[in-house]
C-alpha atoms as a PDB file:
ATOM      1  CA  UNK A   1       8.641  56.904 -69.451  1.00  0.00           C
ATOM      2  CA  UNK A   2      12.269  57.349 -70.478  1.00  0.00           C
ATOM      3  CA  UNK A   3      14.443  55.240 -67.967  1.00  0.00           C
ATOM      4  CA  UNK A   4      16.843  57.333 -65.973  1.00  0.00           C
ATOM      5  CA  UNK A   5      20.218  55.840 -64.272  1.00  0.00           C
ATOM      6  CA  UNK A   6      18.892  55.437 -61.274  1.00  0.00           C
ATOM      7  CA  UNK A   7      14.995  54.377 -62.002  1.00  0.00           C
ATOM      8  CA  UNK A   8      14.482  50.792 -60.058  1.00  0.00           C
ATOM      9  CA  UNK A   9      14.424  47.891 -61.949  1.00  0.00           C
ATOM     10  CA  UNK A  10      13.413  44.152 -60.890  1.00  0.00           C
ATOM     11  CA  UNK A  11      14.630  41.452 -62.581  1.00  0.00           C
ATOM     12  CA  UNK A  12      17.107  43.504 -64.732  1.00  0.00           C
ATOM     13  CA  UNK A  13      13.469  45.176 -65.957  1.00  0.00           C
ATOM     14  CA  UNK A  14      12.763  49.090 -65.555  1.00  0.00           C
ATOM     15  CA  UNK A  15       9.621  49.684 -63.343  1.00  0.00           C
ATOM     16  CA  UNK A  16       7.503  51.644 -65.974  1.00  0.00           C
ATOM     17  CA  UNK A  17       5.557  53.021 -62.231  1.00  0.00           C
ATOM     18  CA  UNK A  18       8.785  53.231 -60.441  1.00  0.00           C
ATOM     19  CA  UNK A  19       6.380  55.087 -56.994  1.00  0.00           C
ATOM     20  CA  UNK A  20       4.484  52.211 -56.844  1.00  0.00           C
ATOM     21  CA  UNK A  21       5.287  48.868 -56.078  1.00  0.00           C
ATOM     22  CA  UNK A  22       6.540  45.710 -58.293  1.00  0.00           C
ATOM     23  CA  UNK A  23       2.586  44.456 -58.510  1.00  0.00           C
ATOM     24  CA  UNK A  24       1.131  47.122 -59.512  1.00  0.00           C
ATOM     25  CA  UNK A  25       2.987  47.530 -62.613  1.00  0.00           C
ATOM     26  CA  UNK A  26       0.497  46.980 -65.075  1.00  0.00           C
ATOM     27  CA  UNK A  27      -0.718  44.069 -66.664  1.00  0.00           C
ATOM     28  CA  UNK A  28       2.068  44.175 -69.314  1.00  0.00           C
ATOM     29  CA  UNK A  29       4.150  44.497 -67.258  1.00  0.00           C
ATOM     30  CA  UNK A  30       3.114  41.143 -65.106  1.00  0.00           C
ATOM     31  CA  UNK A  31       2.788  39.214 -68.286  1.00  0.00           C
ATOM     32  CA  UNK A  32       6.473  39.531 -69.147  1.00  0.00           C
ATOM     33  CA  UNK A  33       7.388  38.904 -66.264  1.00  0.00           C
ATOM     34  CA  UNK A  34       5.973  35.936 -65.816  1.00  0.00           C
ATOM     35  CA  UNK A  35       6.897  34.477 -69.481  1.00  0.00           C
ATOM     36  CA  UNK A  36      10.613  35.156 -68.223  1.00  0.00           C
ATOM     37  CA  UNK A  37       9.896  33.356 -65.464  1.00  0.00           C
ATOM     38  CA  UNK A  38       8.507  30.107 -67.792  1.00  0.00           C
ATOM     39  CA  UNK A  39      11.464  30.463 -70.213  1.00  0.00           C
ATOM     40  CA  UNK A  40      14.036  30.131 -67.192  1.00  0.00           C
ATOM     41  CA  UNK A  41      11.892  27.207 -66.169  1.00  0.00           C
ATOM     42  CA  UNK A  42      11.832  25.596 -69.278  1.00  0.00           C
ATOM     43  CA  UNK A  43      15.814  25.800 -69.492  1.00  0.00           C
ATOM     44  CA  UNK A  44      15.743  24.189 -66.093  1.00  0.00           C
ATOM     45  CA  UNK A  45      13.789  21.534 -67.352  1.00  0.00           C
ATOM     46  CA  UNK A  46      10.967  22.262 -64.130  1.00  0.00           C
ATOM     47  CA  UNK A  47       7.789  21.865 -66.635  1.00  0.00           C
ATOM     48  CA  UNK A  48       4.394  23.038 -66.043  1.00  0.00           C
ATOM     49  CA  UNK A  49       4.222  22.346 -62.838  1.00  0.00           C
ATOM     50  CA  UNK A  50       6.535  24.402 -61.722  1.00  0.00           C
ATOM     51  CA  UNK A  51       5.589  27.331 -63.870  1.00  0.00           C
ATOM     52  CA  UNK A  52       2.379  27.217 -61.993  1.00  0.00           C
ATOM     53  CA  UNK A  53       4.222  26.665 -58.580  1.00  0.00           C
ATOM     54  CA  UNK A  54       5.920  29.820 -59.982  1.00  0.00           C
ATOM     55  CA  UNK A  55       2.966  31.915 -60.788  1.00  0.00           C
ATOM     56  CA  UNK A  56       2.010  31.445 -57.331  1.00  0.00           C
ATOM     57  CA  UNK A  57       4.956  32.582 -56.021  1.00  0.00           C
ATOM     58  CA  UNK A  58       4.409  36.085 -58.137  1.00  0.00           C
ATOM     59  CA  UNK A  59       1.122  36.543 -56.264  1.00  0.00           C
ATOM     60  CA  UNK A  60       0.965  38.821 -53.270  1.00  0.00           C
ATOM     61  CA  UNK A  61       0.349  38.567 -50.221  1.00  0.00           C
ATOM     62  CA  UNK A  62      -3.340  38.966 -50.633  1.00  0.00           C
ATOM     63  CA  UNK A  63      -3.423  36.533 -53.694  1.00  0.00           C
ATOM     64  CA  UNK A  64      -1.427  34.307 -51.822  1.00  0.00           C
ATOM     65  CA  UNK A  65      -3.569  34.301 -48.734  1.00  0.00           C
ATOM     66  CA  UNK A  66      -7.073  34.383 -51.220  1.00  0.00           C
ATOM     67  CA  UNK A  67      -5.481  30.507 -52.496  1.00  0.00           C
ATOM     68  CA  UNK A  68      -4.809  29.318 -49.435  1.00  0.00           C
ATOM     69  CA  UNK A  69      -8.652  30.249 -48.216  1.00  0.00           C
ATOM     70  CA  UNK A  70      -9.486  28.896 -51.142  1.00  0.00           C
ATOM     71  CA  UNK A  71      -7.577  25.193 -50.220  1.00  0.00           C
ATOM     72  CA  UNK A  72      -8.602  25.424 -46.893  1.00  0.00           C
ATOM     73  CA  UNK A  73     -12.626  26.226 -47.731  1.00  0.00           C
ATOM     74  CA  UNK A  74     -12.185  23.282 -50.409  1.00  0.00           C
ATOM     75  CA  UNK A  75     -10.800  21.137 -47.744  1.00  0.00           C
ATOM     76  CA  UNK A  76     -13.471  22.071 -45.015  1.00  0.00           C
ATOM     77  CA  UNK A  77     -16.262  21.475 -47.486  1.00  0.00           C
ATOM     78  CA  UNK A  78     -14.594  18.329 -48.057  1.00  0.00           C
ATOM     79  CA  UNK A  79     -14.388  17.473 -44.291  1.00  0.00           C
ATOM     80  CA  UNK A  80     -18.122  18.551 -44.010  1.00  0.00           C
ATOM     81  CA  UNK A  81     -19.551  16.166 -46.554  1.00  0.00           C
ATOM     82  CA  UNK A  82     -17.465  13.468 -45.154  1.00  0.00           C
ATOM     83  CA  UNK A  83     -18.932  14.391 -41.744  1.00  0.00           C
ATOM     84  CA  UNK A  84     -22.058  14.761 -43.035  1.00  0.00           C
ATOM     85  CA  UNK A  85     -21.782  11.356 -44.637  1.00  0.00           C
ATOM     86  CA  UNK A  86     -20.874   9.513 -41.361  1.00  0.00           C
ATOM     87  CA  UNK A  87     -23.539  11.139 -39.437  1.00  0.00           C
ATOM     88  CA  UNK A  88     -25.946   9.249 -42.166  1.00  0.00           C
ATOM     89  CA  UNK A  89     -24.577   5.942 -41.540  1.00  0.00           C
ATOM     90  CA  UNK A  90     -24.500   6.212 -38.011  1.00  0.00           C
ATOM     91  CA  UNK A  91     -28.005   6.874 -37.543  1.00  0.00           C
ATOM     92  CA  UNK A  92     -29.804   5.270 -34.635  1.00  0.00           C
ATOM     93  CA  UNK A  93     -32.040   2.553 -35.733  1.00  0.00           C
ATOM     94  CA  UNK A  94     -35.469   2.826 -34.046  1.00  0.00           C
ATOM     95  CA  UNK A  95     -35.694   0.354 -30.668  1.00  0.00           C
ATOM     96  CA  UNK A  96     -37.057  -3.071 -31.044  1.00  0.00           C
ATOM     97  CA  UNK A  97     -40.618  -3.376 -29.242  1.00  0.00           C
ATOM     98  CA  UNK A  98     -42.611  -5.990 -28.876  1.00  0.00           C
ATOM     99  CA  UNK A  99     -45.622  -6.736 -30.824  1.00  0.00           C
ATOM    100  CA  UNK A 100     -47.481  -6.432 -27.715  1.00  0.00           C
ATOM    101  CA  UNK A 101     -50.412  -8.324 -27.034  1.00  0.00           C
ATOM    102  CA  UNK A 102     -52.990  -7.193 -30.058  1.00  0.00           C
ATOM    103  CA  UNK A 103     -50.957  -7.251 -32.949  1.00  0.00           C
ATOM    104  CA  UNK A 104     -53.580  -8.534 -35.567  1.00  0.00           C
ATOM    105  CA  UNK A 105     -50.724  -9.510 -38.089  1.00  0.00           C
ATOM    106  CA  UNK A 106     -51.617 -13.474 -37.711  1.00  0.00           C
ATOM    107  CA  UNK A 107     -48.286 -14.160 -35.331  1.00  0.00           C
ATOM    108  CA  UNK A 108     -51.146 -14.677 -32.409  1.00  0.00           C
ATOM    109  CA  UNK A 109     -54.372 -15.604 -34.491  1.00  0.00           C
ATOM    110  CA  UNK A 110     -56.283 -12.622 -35.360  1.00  0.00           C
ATOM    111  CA  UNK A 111     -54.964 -11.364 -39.066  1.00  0.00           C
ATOM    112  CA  UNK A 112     -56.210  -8.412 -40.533  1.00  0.00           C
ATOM    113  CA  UNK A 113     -53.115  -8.204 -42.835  1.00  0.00           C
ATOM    114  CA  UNK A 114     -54.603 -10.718 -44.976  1.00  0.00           C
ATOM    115  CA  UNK A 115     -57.609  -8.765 -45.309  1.00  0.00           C
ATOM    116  CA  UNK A 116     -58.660  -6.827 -48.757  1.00  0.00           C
ATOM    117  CA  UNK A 117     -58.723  -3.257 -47.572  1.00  0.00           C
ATOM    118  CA  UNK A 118     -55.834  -2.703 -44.985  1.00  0.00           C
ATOM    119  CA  UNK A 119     -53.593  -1.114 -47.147  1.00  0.00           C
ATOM    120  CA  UNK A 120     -55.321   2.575 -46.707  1.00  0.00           C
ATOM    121  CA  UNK A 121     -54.610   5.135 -45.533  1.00  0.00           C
ATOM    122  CA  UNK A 122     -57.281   6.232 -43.340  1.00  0.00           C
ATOM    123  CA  UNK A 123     -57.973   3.825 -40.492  1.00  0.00           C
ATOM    124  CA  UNK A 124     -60.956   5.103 -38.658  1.00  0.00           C
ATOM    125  CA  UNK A 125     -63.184   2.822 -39.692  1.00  0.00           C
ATOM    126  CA  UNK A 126     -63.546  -0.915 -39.733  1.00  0.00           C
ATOM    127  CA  UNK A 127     -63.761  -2.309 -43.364  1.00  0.00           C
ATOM    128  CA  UNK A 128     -64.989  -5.646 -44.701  1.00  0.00           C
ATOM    129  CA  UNK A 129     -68.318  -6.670 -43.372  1.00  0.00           C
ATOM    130  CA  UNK A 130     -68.410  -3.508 -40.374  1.00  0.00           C
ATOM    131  CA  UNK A 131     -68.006   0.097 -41.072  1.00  0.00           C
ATOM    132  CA  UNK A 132     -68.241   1.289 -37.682  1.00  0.00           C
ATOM    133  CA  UNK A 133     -66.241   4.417 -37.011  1.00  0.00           C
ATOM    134  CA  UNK A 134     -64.027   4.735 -33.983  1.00  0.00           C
ATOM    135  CA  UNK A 135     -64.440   7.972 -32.070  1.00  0.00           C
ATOM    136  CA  UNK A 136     -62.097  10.689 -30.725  1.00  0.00           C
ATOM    137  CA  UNK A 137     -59.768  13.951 -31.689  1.00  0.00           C
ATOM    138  CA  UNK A 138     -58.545  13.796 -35.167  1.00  0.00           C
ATOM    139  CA  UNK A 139     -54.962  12.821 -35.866  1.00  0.00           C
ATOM    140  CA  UNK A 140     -52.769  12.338 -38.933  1.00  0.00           C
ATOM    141  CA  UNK A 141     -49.668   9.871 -38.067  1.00  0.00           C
ATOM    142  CA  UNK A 142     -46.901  10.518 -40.046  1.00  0.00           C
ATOM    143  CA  UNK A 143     -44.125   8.077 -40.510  1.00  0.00           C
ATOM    144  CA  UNK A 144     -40.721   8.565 -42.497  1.00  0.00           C
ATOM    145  CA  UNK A 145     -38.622   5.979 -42.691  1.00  0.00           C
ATOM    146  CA  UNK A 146     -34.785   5.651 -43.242  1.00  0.00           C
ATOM    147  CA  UNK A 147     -32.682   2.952 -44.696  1.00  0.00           C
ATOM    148  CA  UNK A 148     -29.251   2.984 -42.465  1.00  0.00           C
ATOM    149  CA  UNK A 149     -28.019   0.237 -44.765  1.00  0.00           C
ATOM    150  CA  UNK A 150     -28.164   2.360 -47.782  1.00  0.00           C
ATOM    151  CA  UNK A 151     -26.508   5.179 -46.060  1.00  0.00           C
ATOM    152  CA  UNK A 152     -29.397   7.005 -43.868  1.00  0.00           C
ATOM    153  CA  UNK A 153     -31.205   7.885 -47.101  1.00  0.00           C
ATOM    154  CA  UNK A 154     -35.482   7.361 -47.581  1.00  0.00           C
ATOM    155  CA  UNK A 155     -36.850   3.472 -47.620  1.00  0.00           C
ATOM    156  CA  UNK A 156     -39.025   3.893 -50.417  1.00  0.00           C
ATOM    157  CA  UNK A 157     -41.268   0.844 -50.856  1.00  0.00           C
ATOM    158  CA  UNK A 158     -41.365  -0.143 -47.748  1.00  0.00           C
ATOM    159  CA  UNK A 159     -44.814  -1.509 -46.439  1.00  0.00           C
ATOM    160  CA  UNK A 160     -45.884   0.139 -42.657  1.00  0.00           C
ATOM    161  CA  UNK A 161     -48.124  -2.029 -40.870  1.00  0.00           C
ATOM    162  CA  UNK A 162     -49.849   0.836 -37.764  1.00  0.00           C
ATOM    163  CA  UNK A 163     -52.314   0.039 -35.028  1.00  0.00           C
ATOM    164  CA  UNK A 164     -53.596   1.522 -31.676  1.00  0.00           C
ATOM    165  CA  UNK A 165     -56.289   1.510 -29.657  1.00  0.00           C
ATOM    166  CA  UNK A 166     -59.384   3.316 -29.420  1.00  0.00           C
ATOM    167  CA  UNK A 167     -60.711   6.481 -27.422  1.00  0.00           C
ATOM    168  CA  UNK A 168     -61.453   4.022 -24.963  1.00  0.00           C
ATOM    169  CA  UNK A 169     -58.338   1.837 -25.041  1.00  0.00           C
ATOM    170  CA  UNK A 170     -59.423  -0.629 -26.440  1.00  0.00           C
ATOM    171  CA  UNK A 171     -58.104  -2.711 -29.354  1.00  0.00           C
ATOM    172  CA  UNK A 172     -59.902  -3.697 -32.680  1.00  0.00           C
ATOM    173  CA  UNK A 173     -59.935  -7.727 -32.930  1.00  0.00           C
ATOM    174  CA  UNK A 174     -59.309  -8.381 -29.599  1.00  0.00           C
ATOM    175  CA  UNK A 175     -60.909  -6.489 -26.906  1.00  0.00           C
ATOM    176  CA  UNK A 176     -64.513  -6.668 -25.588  1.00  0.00           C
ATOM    177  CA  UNK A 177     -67.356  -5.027 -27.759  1.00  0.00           C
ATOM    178  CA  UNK A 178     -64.881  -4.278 -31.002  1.00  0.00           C
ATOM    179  CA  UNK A 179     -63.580  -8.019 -31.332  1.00  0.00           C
ATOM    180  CA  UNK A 180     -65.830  -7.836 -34.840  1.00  0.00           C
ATOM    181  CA  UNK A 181     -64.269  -4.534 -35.579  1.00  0.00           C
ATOM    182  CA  UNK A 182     -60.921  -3.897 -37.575  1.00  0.00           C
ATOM    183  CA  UNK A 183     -60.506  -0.545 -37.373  1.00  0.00           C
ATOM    184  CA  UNK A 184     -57.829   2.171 -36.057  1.00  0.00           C
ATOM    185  CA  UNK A 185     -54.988  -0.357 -38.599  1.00  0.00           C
ATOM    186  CA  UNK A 186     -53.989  -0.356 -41.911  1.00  0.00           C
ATOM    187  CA  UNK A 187     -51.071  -0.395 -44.291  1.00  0.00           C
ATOM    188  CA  UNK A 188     -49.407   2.323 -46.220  1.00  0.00           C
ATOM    189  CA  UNK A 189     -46.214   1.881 -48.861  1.00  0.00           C
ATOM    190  CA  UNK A 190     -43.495   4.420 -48.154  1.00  0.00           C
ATOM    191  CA  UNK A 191     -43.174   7.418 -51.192  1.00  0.00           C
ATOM    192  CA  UNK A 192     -40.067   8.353 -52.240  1.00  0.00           C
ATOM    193  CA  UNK A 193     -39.543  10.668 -49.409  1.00  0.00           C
ATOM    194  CA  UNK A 194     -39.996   7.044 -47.217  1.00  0.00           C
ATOM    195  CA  UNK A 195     -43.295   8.811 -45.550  1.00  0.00           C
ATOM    196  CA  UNK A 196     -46.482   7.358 -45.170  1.00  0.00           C
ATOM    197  CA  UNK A 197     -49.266   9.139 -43.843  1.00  0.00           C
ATOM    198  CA  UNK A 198     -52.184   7.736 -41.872  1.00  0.00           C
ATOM    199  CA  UNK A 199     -55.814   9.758 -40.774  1.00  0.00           C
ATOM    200  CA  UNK A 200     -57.007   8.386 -37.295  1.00  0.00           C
ATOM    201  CA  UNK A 201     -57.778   9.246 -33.765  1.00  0.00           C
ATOM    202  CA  UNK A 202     -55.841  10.173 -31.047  1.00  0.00           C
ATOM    203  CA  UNK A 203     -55.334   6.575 -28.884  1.00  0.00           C
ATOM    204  CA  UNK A 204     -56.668   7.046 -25.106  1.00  0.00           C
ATOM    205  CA  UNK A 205     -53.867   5.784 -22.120  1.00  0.00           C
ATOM    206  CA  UNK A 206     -55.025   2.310 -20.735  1.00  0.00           C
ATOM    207  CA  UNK A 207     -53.759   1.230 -17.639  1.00  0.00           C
ATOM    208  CA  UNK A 208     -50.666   0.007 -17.072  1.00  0.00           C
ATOM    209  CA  UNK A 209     -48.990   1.581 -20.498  1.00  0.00           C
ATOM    210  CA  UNK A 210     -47.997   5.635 -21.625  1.00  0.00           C
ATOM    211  CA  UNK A 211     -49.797   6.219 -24.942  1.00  0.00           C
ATOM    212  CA  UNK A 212     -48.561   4.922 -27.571  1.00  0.00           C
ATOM    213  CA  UNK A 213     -48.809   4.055 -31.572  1.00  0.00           C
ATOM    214  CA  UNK A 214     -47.259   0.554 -32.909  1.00  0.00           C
ATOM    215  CA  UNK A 215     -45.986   0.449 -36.382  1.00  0.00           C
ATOM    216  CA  UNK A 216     -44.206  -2.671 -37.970  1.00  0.00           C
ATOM    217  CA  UNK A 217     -41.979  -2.072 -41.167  1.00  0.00           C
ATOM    218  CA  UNK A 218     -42.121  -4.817 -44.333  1.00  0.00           C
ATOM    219  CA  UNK A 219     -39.459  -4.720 -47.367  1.00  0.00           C
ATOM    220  CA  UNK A 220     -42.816  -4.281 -49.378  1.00  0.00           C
ATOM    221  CA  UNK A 221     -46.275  -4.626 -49.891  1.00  0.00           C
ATOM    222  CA  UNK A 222     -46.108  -8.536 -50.666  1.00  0.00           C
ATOM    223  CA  UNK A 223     -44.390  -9.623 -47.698  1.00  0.00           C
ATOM    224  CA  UNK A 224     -47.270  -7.642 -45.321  1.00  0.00           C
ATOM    225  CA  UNK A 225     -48.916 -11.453 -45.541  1.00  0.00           C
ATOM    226  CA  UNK A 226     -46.479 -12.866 -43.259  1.00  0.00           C
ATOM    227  CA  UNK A 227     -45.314 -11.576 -39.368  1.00  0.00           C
ATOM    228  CA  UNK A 228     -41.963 -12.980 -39.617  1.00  0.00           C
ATOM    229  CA  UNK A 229     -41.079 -10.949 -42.695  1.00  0.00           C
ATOM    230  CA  UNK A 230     -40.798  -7.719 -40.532  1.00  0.00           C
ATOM    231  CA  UNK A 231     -38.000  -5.791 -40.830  1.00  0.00           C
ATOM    232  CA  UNK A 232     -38.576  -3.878 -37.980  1.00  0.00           C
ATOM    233  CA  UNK A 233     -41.565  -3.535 -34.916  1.00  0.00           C
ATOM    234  CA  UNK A 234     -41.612  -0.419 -32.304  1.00  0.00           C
ATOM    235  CA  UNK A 235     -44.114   1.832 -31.150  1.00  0.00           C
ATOM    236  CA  UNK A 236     -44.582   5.690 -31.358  1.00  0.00           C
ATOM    237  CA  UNK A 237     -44.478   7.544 -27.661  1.00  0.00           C
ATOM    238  CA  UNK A 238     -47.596  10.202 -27.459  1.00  0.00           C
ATOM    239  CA  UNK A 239     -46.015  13.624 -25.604  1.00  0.00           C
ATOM    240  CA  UNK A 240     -47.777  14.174 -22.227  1.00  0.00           C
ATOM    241  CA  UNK A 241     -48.756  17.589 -22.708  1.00  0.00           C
ATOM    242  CA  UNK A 242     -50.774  16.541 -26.015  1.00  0.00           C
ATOM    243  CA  UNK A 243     -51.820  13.703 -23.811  1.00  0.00           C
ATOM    244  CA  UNK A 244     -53.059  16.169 -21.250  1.00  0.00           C
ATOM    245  CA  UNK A 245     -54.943  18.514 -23.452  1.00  0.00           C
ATOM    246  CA  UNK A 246     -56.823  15.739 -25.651  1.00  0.00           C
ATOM    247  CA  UNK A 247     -57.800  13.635 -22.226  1.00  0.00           C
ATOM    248  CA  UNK A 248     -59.145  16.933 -21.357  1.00  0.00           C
ATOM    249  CA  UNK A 249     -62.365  16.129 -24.063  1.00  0.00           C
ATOM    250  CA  UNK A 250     -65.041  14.505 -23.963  1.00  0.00           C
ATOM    251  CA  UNK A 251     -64.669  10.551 -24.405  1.00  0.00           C
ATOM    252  CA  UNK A 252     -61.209   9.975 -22.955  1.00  0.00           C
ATOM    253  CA  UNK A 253     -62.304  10.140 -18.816  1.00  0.00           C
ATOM    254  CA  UNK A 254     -60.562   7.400 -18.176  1.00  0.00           C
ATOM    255  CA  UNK A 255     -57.226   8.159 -19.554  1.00  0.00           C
ATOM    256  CA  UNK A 256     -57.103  11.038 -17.472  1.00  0.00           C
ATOM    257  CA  UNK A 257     -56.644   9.256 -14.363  1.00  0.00           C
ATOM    258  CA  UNK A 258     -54.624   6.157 -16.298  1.00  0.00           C
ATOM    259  CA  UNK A 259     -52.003   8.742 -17.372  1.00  0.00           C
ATOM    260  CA  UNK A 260     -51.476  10.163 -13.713  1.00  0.00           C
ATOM    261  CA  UNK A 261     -50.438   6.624 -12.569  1.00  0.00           C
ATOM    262  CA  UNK A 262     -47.638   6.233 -14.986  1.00  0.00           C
ATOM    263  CA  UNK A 263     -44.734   8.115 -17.135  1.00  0.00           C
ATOM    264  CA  UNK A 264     -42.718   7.274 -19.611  1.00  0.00           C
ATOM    265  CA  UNK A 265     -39.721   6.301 -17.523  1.00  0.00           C
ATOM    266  CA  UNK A 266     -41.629   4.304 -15.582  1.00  0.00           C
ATOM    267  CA  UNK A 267     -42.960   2.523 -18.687  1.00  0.00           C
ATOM    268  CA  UNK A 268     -41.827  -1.358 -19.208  1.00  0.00           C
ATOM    269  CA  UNK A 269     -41.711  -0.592 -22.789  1.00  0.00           C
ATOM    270  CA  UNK A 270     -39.926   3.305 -23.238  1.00  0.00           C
ATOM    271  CA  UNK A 271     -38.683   3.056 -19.627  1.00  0.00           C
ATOM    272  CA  UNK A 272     -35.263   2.100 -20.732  1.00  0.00           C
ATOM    273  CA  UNK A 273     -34.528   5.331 -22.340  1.00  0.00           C
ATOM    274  CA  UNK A 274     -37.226   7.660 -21.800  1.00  0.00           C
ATOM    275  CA  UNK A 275     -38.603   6.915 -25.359  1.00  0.00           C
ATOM    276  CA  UNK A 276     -35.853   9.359 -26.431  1.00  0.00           C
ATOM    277  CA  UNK A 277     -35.826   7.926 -30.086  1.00  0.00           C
ATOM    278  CA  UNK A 278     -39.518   7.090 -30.400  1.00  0.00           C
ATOM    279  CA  UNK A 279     -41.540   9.879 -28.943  1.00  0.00           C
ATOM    280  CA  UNK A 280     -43.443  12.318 -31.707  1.00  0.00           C
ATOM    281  CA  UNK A 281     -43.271  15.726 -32.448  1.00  0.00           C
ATOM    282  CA  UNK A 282     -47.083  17.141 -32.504  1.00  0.00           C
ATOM    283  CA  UNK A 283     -48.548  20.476 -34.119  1.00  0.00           C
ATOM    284  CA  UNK A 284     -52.292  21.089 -33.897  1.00  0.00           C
ATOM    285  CA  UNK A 285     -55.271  21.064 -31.479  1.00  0.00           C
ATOM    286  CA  UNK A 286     -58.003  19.551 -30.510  1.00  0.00           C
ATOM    287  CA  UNK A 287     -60.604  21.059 -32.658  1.00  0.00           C
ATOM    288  CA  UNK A 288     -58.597  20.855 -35.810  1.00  0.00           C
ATOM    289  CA  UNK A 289     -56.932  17.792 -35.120  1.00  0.00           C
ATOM    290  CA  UNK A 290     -53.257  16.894 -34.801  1.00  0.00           C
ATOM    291  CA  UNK A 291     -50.406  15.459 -36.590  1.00  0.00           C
ATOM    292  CA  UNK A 292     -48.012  13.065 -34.705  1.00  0.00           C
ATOM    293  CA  UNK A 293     -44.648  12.804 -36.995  1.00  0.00           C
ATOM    294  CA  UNK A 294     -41.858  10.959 -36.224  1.00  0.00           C
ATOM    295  CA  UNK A 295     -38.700   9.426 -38.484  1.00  0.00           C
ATOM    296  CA  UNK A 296     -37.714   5.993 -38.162  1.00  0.00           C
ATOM    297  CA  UNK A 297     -34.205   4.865 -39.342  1.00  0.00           C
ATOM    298  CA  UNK A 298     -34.511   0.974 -39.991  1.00  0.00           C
ATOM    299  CA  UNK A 299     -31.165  -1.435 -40.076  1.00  0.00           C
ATOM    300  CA  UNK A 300     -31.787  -4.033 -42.913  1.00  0.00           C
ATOM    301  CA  UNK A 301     -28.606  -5.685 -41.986  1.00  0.00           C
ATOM    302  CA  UNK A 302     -29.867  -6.392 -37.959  1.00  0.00           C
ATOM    303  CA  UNK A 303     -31.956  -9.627 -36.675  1.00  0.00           C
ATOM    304  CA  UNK A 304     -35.259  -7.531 -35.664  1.00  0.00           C
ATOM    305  CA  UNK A 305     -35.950  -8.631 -31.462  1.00  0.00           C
ATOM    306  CA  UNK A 306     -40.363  -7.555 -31.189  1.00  0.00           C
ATOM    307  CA  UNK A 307     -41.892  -9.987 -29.949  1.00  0.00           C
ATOM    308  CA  UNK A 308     -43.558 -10.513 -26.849  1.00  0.00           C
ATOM    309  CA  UNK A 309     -46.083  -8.821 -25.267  1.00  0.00           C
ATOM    310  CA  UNK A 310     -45.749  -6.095 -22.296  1.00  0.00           C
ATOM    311  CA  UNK A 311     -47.347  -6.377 -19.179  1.00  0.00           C
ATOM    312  CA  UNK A 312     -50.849  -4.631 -18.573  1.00  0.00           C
ATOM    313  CA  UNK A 313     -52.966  -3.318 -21.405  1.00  0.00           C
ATOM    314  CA  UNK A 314     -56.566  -2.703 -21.652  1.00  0.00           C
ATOM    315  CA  UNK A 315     -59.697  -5.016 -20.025  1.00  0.00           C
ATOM    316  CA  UNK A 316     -61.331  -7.795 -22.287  1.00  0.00           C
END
């Protein structure tokens, strides 16, 4: 275009689009200007830096806006993780429960932990010198567990000592009739997911307690041997419209009418809370079985407080 007297100019430069505006000159056009802009820094002595302080001021308004969504998504992603990062650490380590009164892990006498055989992962029948099979609807028990010392991540390794009691609530080892029985407990080692999976039956509701599931967490297999070396001891809460349906079969009578008399803020053990951090999540029926799953964050760095037993529990 062959520049005129009065064709606009920035920076002392002719517009070669003089009807459009000063960014939408071309890309030549933007280039020079822009290495003007660098030697003028240079002579200023303002440095890299400022020439790219400087190419941001060329943008336009839309450019300009575009960077500073940019920042700002950068510095809400940023925010996130960190949020996300607390939330981790500030898990809510699963309640302290006692033992109860039929642990079997040698802190009252009976010991099935130091039995060959209890690390498995199905638990329905006794093993050693019985393989009788306890009765009732199928259930798989899954347990993840979550190291809030490391930062809420999995607790791989871990050993997870579980046991419950029958169809008829009673308890292997201890209760009368099954006293020569070890079934419905076992041990499984956390993956690296910090899940451990267990095949049983669905527990009945003696009197005086809401159905339940104990567990107690070991730093590993080898240290399964000895009660004290618990990390953790607390007990699964069964949801009481599960409850319901499975009482409903054949083989749980009694629970029915055991279940009506109590509820799970009446409970000496979940009462405190409701069982809010310790009650399953269940999928499945009663033909097919069900799967109780619920994930336990453990605190390596607290004093663990199980211990005694709870009032009631089944007949001997």
């Amino acid at each position: 275009m062959t520049r005129t007297d009065d064709q606009p100019t920035y920076e002392g430069r002719p517009l070669p689009r003089p009807d459009d505006e000063v960014v939408d000159q071309g890309l030549a056009f933007d280039l020079g200007t822009l290495l003007d802009r660098r030697r003028m820094l240079a002579v200023l002595g303002i440095g890299a830096a400022g020439t790219a302080l400087a190419a941001c001021g060329a943008s336009t308004s839309s450019s300009g806006s575009t960077a500073t969504g940019s920042a700002t998504a950068s510095a809400s992603a940023t925010a996130s993780a960190t949020a996300s990062d607390a939330a981790d650490t500030s898990l809510t380590e699963i309640p302290d429960e006692t033992a109860g009164p039929y642990p079997g892990d040698g802190s009252n006498g009976a010991d099935v932990l130091e039995q060959s055989g209890v690390v498995r992962s199905d638990i329905r029948s006794s093993f050693g010198t019985s393989t009788t099979t306890a009765e009732g609807v199928p259930m798989t028990l899954r347990l993840t567990i979550l190291d809030v010392a490391a930062g809420g991540g999995p607790m791989t390794g871990a050993a997870v000592y579980v046991w419950h009691c029958d169809s008829q609530g009673r308890y292997s080892m201890y209760s009368d009739g099954v006293t020569q029985e070890n079934y419905l407990r076992g041990v499984q080692v956390t993956d690296d997911s910090g899940v451990v999976e267990f095949t049983s039956v669905f527990p009945a509701c003696y009197s005086g307690r809401w159905p339940h599931i104990h567990f107690e967490v070991y730093p590993d297999e080898a240290s399964i041997t000895d009660s004290t070396n618990a990390i953790a001891t607390s007990q699964v809460a069964l949801p009481k419209t599960t409850c319901d349906t499975v009482y409903a079969t054949s083989g749980y009578e009694q629970s029915v009418s055991n279940l009506a008399q109590i509820s799970l803020t009446s409970d000496n053990v979940f009462g405190d809370d409701g069982g809010v951090h310790q009650l399953g999540t269940v999928s499945g029926d009663t033909s097919s079985g069900y799967t109780v799953a619920l994930t336990a964050p453990v605190d390596t760095t607290t004093q663990p407080t199980g211990g005694g037993a709870p009032g009631g529990g089944p007949g001997h």
